[in-house]
Protein backbone atom coordinates (compact mmCIF):
# COMPACT_ATOMS: atom_id res chain seq x y z
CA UNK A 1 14.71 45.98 38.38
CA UNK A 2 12.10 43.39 38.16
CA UNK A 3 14.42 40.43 38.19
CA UNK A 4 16.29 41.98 41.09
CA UNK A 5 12.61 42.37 43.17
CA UNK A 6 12.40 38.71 42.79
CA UNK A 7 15.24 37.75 44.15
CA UNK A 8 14.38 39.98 47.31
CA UNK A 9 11.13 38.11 47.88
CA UNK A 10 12.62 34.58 47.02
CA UNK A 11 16.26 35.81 49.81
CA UNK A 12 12.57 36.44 52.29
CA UNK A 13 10.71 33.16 51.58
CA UNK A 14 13.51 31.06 51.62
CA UNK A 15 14.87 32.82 54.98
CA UNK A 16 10.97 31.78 56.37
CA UNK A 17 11.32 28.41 55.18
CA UNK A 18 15.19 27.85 57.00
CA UNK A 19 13.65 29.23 60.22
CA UNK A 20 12.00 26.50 61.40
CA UNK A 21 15.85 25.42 62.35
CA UNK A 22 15.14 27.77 65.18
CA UNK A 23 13.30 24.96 66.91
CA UNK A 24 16.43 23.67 67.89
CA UNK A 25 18.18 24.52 70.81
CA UNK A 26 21.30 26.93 70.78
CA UNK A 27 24.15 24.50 72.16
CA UNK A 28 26.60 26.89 74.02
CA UNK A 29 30.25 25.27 73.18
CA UNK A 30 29.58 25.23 69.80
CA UNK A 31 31.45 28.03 67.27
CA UNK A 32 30.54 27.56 63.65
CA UNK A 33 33.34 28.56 61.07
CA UNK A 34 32.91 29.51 57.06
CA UNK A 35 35.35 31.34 55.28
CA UNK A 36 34.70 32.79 51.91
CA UNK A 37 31.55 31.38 51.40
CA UNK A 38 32.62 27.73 52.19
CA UNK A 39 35.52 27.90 49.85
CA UNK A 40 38.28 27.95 51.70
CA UNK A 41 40.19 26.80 55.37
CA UNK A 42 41.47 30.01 55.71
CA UNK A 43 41.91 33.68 56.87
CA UNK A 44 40.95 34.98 60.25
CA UNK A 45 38.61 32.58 60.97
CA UNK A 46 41.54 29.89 60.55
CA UNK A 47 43.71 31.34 62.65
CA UNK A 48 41.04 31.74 65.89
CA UNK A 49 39.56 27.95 65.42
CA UNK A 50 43.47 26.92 65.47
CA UNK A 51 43.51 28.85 68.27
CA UNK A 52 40.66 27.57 70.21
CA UNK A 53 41.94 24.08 69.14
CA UNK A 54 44.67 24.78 71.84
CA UNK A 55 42.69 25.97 74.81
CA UNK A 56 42.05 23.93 77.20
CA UNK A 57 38.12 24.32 77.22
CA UNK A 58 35.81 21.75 75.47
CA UNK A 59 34.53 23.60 72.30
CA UNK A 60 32.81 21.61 69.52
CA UNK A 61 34.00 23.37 66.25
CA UNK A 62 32.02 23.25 63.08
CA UNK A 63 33.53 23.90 59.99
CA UNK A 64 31.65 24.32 56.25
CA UNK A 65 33.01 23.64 53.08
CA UNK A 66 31.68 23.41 49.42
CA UNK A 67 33.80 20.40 48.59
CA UNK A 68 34.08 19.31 52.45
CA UNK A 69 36.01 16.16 51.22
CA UNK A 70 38.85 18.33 50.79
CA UNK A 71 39.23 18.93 54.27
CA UNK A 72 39.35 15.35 56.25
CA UNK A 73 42.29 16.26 58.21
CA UNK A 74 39.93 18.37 59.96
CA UNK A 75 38.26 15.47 61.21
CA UNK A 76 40.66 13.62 62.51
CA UNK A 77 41.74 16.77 64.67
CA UNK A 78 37.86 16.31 66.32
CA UNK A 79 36.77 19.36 64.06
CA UNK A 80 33.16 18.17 62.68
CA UNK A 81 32.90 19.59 58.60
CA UNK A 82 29.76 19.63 56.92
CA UNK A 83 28.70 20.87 53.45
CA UNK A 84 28.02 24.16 52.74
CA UNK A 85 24.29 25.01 53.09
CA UNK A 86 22.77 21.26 53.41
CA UNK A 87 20.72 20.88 55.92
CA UNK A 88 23.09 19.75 58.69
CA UNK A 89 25.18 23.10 57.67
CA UNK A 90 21.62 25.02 58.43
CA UNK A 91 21.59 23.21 61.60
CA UNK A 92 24.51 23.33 62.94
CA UNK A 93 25.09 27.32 61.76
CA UNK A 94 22.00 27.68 63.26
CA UNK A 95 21.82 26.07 66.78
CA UNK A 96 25.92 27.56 67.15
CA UNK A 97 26.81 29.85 70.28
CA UNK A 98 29.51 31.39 68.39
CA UNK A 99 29.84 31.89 64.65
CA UNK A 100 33.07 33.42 62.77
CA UNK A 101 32.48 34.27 59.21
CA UNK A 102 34.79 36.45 56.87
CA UNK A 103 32.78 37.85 54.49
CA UNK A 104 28.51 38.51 54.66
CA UNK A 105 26.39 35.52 54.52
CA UNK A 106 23.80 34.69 51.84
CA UNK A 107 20.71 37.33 52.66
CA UNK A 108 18.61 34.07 53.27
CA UNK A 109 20.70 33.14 56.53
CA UNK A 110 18.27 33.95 59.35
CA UNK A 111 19.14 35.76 62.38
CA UNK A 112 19.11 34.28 65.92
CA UNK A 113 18.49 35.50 69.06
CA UNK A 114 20.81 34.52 71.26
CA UNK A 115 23.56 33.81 69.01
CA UNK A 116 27.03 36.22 69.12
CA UNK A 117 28.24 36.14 65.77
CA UNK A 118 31.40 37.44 64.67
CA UNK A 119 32.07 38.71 61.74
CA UNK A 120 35.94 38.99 60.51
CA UNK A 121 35.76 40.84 57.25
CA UNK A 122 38.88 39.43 55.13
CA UNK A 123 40.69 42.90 53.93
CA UNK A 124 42.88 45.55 55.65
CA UNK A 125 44.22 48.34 55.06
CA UNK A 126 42.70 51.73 53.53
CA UNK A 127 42.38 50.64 49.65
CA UNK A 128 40.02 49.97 46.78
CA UNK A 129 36.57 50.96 48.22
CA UNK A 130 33.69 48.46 49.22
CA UNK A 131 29.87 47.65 49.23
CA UNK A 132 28.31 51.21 49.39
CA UNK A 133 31.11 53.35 48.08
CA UNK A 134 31.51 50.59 45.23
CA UNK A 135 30.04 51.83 41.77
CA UNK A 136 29.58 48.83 40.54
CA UNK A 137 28.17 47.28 43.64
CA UNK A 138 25.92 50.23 43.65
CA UNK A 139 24.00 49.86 40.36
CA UNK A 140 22.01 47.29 42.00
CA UNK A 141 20.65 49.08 44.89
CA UNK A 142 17.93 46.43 46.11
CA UNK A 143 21.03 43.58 45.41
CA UNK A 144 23.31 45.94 48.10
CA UNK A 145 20.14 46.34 50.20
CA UNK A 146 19.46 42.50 50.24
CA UNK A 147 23.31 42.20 51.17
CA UNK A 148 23.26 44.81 54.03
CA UNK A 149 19.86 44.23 55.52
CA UNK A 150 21.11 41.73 58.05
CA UNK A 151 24.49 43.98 58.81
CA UNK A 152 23.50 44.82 62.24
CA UNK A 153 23.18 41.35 63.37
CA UNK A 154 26.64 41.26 63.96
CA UNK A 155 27.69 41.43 67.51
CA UNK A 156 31.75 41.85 66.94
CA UNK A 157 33.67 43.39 64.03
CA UNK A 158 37.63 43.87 63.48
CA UNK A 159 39.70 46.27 61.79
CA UNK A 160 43.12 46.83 60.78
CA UNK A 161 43.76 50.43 61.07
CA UNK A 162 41.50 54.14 62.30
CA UNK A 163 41.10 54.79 58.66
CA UNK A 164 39.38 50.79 57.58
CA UNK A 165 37.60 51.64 60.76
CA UNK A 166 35.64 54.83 59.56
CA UNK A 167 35.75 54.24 55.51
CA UNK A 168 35.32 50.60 55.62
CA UNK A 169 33.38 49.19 58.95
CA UNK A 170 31.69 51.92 59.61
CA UNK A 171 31.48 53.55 56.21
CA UNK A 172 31.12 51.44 53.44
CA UNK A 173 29.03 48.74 55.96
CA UNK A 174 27.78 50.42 58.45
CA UNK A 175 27.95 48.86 61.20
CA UNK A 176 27.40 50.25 64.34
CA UNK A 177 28.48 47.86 66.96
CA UNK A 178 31.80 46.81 69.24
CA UNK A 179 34.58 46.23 66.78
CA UNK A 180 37.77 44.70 68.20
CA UNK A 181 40.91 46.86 67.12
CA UNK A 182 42.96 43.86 65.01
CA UNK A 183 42.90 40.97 62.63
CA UNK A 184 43.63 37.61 63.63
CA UNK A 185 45.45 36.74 60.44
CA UNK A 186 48.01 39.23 60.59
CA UNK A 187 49.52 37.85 63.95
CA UNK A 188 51.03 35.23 61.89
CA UNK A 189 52.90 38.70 59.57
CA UNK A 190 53.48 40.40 62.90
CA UNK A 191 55.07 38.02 64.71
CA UNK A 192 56.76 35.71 62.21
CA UNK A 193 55.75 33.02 60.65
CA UNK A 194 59.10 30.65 62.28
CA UNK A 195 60.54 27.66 60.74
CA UNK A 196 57.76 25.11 60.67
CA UNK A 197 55.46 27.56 58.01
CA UNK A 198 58.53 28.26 56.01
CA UNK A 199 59.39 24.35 55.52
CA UNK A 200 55.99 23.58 54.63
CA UNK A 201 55.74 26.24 52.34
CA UNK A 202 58.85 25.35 50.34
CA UNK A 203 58.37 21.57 50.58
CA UNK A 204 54.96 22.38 49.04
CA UNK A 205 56.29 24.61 46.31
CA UNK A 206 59.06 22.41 45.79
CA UNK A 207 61.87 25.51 46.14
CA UNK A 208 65.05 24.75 48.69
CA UNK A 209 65.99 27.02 51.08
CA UNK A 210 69.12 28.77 49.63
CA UNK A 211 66.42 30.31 46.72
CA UNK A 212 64.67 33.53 47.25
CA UNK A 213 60.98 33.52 46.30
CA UNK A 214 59.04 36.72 44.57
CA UNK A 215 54.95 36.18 44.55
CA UNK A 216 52.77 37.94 42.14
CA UNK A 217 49.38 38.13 43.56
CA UNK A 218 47.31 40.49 42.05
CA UNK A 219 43.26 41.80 43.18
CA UNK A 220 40.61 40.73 41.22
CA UNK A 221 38.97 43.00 38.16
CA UNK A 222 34.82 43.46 37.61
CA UNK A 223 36.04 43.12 34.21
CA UNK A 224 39.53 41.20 33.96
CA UNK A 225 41.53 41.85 31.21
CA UNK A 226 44.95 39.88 30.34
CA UNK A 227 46.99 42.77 29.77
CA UNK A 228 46.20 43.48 33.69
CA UNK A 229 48.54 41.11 34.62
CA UNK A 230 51.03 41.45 32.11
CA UNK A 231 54.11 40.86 34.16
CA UNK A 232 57.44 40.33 32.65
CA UNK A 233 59.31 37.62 34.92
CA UNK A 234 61.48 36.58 33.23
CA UNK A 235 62.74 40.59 33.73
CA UNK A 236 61.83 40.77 36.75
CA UNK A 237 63.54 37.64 37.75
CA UNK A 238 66.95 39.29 36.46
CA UNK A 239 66.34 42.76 38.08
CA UNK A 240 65.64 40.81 41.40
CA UNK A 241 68.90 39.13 41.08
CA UNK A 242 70.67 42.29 40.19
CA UNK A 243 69.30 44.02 43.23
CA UNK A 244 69.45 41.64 46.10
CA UNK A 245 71.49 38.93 44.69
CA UNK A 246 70.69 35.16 45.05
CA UNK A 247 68.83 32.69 42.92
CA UNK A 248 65.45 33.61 42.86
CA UNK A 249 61.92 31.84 41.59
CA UNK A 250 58.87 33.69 40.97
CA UNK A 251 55.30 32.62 42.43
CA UNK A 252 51.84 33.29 40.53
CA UNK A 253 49.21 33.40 42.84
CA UNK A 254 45.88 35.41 40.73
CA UNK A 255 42.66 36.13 42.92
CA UNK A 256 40.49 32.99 42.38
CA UNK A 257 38.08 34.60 40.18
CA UNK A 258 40.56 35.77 38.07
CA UNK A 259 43.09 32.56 37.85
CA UNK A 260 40.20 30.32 35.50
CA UNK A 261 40.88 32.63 33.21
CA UNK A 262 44.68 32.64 33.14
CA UNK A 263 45.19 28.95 33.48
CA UNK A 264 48.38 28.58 31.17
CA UNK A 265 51.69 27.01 32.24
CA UNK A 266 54.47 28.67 32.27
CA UNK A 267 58.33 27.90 32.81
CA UNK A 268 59.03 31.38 33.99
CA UNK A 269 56.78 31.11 37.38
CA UNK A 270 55.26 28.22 39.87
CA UNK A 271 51.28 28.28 40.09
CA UNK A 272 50.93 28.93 43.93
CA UNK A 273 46.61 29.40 43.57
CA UNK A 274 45.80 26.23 45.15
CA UNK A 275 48.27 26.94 48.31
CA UNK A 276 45.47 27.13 51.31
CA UNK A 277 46.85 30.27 53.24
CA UNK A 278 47.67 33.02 51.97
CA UNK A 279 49.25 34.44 54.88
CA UNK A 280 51.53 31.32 54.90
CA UNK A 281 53.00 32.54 51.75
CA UNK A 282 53.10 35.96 52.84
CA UNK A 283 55.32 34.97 55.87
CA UNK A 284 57.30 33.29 53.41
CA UNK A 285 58.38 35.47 50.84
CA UNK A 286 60.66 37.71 50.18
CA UNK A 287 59.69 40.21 48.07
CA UNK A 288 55.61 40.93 47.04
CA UNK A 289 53.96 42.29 43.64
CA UNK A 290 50.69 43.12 43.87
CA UNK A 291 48.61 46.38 42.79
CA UNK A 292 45.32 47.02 44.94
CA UNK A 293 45.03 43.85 46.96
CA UNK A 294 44.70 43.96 50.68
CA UNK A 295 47.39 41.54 51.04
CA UNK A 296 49.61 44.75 50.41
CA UNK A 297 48.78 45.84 54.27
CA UNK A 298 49.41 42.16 55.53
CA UNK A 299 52.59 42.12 53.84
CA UNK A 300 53.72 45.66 54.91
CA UNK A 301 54.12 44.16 58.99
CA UNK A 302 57.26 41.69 57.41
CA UNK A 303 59.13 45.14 56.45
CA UNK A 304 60.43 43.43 52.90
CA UNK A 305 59.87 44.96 49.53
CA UNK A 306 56.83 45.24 47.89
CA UNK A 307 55.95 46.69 44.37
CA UNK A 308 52.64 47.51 42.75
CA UNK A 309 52.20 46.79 39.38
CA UNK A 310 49.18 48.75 37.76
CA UNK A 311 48.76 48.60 34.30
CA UNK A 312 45.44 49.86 34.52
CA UNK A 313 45.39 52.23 37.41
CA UNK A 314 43.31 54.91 35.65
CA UNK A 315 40.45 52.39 34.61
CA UNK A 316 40.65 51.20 38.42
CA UNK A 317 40.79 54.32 39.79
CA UNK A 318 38.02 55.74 37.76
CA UNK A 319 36.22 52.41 38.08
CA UNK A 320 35.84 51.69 41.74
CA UNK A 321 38.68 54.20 43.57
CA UNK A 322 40.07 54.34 46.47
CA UNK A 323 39.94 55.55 50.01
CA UNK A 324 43.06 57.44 50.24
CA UNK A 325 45.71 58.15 47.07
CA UNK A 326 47.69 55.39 46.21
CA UNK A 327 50.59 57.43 46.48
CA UNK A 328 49.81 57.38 49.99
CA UNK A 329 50.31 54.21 50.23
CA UNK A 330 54.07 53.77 50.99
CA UNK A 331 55.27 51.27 48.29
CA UNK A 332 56.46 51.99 45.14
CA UNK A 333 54.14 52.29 42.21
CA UNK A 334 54.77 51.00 38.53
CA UNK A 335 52.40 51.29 35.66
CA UNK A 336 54.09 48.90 33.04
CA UNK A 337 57.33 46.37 33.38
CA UNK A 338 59.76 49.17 32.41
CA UNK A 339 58.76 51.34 35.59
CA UNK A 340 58.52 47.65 37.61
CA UNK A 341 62.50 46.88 37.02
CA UNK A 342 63.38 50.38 37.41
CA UNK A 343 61.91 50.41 40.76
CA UNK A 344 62.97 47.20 41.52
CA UNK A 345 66.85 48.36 40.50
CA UNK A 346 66.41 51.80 42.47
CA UNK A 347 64.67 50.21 45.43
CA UNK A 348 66.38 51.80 48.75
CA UNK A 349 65.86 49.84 52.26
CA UNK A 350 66.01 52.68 54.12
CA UNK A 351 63.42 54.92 52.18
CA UNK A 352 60.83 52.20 51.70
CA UNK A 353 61.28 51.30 56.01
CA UNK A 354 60.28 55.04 56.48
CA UNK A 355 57.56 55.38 54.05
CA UNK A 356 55.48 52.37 55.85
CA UNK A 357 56.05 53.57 58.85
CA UNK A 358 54.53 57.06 57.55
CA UNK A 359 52.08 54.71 55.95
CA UNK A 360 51.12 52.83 59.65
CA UNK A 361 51.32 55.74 61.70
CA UNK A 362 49.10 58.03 59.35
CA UNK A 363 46.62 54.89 59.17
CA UNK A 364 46.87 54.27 63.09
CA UNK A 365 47.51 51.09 62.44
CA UNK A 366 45.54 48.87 64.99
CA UNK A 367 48.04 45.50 64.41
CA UNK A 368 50.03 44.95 67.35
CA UNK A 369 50.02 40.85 67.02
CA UNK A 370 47.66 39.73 69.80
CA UNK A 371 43.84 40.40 67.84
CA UNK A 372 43.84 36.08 67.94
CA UNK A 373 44.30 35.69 71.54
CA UNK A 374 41.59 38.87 72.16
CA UNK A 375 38.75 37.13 69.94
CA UNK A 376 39.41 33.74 72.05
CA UNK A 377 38.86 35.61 74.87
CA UNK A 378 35.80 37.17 73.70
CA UNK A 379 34.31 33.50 72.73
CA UNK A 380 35.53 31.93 75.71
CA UNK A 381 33.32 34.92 77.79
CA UNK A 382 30.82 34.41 75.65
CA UNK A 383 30.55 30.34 75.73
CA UNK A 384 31.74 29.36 79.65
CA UNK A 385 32.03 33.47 81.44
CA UNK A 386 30.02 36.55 81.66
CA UNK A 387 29.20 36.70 77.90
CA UNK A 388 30.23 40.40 78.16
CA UNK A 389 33.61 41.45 76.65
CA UNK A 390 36.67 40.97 78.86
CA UNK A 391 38.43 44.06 80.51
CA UNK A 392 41.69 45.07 78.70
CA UNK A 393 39.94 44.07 75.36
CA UNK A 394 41.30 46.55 72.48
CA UNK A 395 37.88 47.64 71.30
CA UNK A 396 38.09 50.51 68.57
């Protein structure tokens, strides 16, 4: 209790101290882009600075990075990338127009009058609960309270579906203002990936087009255990090849808190953690097992198989839960690798098609393709029109 009292008051001190970058003057063309904390190029907030790469109108785009010598391509596309919270990151995030983050910023970030910042979120869907209905998040009340103080500085939200509008935006995080019905980064699931993503994928990988790919990408765990992602693939390789025919390689992408931990090599699967975009790989694959993971919703708008593997679904569930029984979820669900290849061997095409379309329509799911092109016009209204939200704008 004490320790986490001192951390409010330093999160209040330290927000003082960075607001004397209010001096500066808001510059209206600028939009300032983080994703995951400065971790990654990535997400939704990829997919709308891509976009407003195209247009036509003269935006300066910031991007911040932890390790922003990763990202020099960037630069040479006229993108300017600074490091994550130096002092010209504080600047520029702070004299922005427009910023687009994915998840909440650090409780020391001051708010701006005069700024419209947009705030992404980075998971779909009607899973694993969040932030307030999170046990474990909510042993800490004054850490939760630091994290939600600034909520309602927000000025646009997005969800994926009725039901991650009530449980998760305005549940969970409470927020209480215009939230665009949406996300950016499953346009790229919606519509198809096309040609150009699936070469670079591949090439990437190192797999040739005549081989069928299978990713393993599970959540992360509070309290990660090995035996969580026990997957057999060598077995699962076979029953893949028994079911659908083909040659097939399997793809081991673990949530980046968890892969440290699991860092072994392995014959039987290609590492695909350090592939940038995950919704790249979604596009690109042709069958999915996860277990809890958003990326189950993104991947659902492909219509090819996916399989949850929980080996620990009653720790999870009595752990953190979820918003709405995971048998309501539409794909099938395997505790251990026996149940995994006799799903995999039973799987029917026509079942699973109806059971996500039960899953979509008893969601109302709000992905229709175009969320990208609505943000941009959002910005562009806000930077060079009205600054009001255009008419026709899917607002939830």
């Amino acid at each position: 209790m004490i320790k986490s009292v001192i951390k409010d008051l330093a999160a209040r001190a330290l927000k003082a101290v960075l607001s004397v970058f209010k001096l500066f003057p808001i510059k209206d063309n600028r939009v300032f882009f983080q994703s995951y904390s400065g971790t990654q190029y990535s997400c939704n907030p990829k997919y709308i600075s891509e976009a407003l790469e195209k247009e036509a109108e003269n935006y300066e785009l910031i991007w911040a990075f932890t390790k922003p010598w990763d990202h020099a391509e960037l630069e040479s596309r006229g993108i300017r990338v600074v490091k994550y919270e130096s002092i010209p990151y504080w600047y520029y995030r702070l004299t922005a127009r427009v910023t687009v983050n994915n998840v909440n910023y650090r409780n020391y970030t001051p708010a701006r009058k005069g700024q419209y910042e947009i705030q992404t979120w980075h998971g779909g869907g009607f899973y694993k609960k969040t932030m307030a209905d999170d046990k474990e998040v909510m042993k800490d009340r004054l850490a939760y309270e630091r994290t939600m103080r600034d909520f309602d500085r927000y000025s646009l939200m997005m969800a994926s579906s009725q039901i991650n509008l009530l449980k998760t935006i305005r549940g969970a995080l409470c927020f209480k203002g215009k939230v665009l019905k949406g996300t950016p980064k499953d346009d790229v699931l919606v519509n198809g990936v096309g040609d150009g993503i699936n070469k670079k994928v591949r090439d990437y990988l190192g797999v040739s087009d005549d081989v069928k790919i299978a990713l393993y990408a599970p959540t992360w765990r509070q309290d990660a255990q090995k035996s969580d992602f026990d997957v057999d693939y060598e077995a699962v390789n076979e029953a893949l090849t028994d079911r659908f025919g083909g040659e097939w390689v399997m793809l081991r992408r673990l949530h980046h808190f968890a892969a440290k931990f699991f860092d072994e090599d392995s014959s039987a699967y290609i590492k695909a953690e350090s592939y940038p975009e995950m919704q790249e790989l979604l596009g690109v694959v042709d069958v999915l097992i996860s277990d809890y993971s958003s990326s189950i919703w993104d991947f659902s708008f492909t219509g090819k198989p996916c399989f949850l593997f929980c080996s620990d679904l009653k720790k999870y569930t009595e752990d953190r839960d979820f918003y709405e029984p995971i048998e309501t979820w539409g794909f099938p669900v395997t505790e251990n690798n026996a149940e995994l290849i006799s799903a995999i061997n039973k799987f029917d095409e026509e079942d699973y098609k109806n059971e996500i379309e039960k899953m979509h329509a008893m969601s109302k799911a709000f992905e229709e393709g175009h969320a990208t092109r609505d943000v941009c016009d959002i910005i562009r209204s806000v930077v060079y029109g009205t600054g009001e939200i255009p008419e026709g704008i899917p607002l939830a």
